[in-house]
C-alpha atoms as a PDB file:
ATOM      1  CA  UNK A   1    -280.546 -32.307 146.831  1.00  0.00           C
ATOM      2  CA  UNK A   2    -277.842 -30.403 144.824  1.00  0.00           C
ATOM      3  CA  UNK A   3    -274.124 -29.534 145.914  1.00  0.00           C
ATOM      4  CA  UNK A   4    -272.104 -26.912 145.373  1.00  0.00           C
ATOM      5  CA  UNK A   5    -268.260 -26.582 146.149  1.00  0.00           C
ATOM      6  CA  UNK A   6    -267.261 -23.215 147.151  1.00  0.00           C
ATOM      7  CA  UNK A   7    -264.181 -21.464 145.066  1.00  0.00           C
ATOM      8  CA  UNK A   8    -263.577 -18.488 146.441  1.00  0.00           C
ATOM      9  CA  UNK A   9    -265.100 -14.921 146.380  1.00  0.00           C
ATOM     10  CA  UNK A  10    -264.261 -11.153 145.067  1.00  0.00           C
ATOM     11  CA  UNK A  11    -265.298  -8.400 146.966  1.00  0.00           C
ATOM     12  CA  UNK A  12    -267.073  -6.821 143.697  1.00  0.00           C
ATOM     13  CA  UNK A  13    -269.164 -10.661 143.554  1.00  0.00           C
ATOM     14  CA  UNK A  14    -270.124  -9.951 147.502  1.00  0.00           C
ATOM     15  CA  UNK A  15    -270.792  -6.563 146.765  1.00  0.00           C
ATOM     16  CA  UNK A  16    -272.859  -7.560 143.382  1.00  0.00           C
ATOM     17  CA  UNK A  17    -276.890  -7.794 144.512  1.00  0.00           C
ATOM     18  CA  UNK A  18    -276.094  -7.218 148.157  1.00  0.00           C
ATOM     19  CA  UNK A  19    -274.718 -10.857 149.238  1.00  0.00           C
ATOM     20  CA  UNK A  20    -273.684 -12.101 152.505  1.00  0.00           C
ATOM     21  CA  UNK A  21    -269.926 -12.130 152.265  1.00  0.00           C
ATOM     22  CA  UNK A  22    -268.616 -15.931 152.426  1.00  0.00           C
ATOM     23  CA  UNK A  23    -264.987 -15.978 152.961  1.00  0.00           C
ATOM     24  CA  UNK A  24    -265.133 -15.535 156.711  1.00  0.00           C
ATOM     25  CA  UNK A  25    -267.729 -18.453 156.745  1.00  0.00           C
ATOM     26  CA  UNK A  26    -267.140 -20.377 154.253  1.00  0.00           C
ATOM     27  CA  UNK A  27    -264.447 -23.077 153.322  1.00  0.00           C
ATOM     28  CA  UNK A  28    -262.636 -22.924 149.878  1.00  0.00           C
ATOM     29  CA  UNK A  29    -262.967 -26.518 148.643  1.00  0.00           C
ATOM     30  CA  UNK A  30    -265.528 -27.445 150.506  1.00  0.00           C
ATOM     31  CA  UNK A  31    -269.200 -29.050 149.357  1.00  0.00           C
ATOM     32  CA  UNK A  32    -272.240 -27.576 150.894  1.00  0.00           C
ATOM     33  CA  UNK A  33    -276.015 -28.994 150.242  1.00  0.00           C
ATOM     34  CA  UNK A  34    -278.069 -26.099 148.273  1.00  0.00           C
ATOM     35  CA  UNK A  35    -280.725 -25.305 150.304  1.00  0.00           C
ATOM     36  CA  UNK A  36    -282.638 -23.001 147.759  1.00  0.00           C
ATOM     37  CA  UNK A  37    -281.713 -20.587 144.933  1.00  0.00           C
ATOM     38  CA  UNK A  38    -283.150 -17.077 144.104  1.00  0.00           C
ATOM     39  CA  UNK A  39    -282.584 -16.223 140.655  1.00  0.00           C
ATOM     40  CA  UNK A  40    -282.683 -12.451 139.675  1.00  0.00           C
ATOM     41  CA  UNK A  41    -282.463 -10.878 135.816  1.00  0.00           C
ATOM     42  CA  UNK A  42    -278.909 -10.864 136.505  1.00  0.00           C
ATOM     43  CA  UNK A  43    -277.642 -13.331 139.271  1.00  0.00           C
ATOM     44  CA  UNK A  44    -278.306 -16.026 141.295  1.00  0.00           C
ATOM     45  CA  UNK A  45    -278.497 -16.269 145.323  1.00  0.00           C
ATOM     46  CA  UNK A  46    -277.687 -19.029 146.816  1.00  0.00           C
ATOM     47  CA  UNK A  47    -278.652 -20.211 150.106  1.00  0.00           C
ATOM     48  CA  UNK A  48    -276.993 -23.402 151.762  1.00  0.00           C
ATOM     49  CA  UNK A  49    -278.780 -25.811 154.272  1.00  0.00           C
ATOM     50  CA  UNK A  50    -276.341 -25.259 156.926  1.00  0.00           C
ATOM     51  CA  UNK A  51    -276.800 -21.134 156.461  1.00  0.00           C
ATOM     52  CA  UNK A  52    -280.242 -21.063 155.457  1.00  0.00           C
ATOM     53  CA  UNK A  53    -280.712 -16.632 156.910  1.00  0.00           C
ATOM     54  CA  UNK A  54    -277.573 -16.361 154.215  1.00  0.00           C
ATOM     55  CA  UNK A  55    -277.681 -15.451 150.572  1.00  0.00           C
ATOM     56  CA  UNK A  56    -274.423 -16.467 148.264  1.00  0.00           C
ATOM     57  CA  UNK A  57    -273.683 -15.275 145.095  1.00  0.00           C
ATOM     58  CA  UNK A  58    -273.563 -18.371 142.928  1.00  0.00           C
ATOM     59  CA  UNK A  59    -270.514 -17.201 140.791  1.00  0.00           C
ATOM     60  CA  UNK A  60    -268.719 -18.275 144.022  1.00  0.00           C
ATOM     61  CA  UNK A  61    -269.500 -21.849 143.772  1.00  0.00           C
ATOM     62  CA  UNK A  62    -269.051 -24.678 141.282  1.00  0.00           C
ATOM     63  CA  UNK A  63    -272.326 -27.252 141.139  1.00  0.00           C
ATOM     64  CA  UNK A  64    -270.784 -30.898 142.224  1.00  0.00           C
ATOM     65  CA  UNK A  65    -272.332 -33.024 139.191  1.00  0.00           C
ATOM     66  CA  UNK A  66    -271.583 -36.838 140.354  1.00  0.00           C
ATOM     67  CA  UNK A  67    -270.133 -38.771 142.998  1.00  0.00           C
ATOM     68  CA  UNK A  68    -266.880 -38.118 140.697  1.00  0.00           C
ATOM     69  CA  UNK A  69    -266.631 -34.172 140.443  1.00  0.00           C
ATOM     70  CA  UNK A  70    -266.519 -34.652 145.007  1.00  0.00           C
ATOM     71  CA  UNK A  71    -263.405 -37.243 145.180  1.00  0.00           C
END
């Protein structure tokens, strides 16, 4: 299953395809388990295993590559 780590969000990258807005939820820093991903023409949604009814715009989160990128 992939990771992401969340970075942060704008309020034009919320805004951008209608997203659920993170930064009241989420944890800058922190890895989440991708639970799917819903790629558009011009984004990408993400949805996270522990919010599955929630759609993130991926620009707001870094993919965790190895054991390495989470220490």
């Amino acid at each position: 299953m992939k990771r992401v780590k969340y970075i942060g969000a704008t309020d034009a990258q919320v805004k951008w395809g209608n997203n659920d807005d993170p930064r009241e939820i989420l944890k800058e820093g922190e890895i989440y388990k991708l639970a799917s991903e819903e790629i558009h023409n011009w984004h990408t949604k993400f949805c996270l295993k522990r919010f599955p009814n929630m759609k993130f715009n991926s620009v707001c989160f870094e993919e965790i590559l190895s054991i390495n990128d989470v220490i």
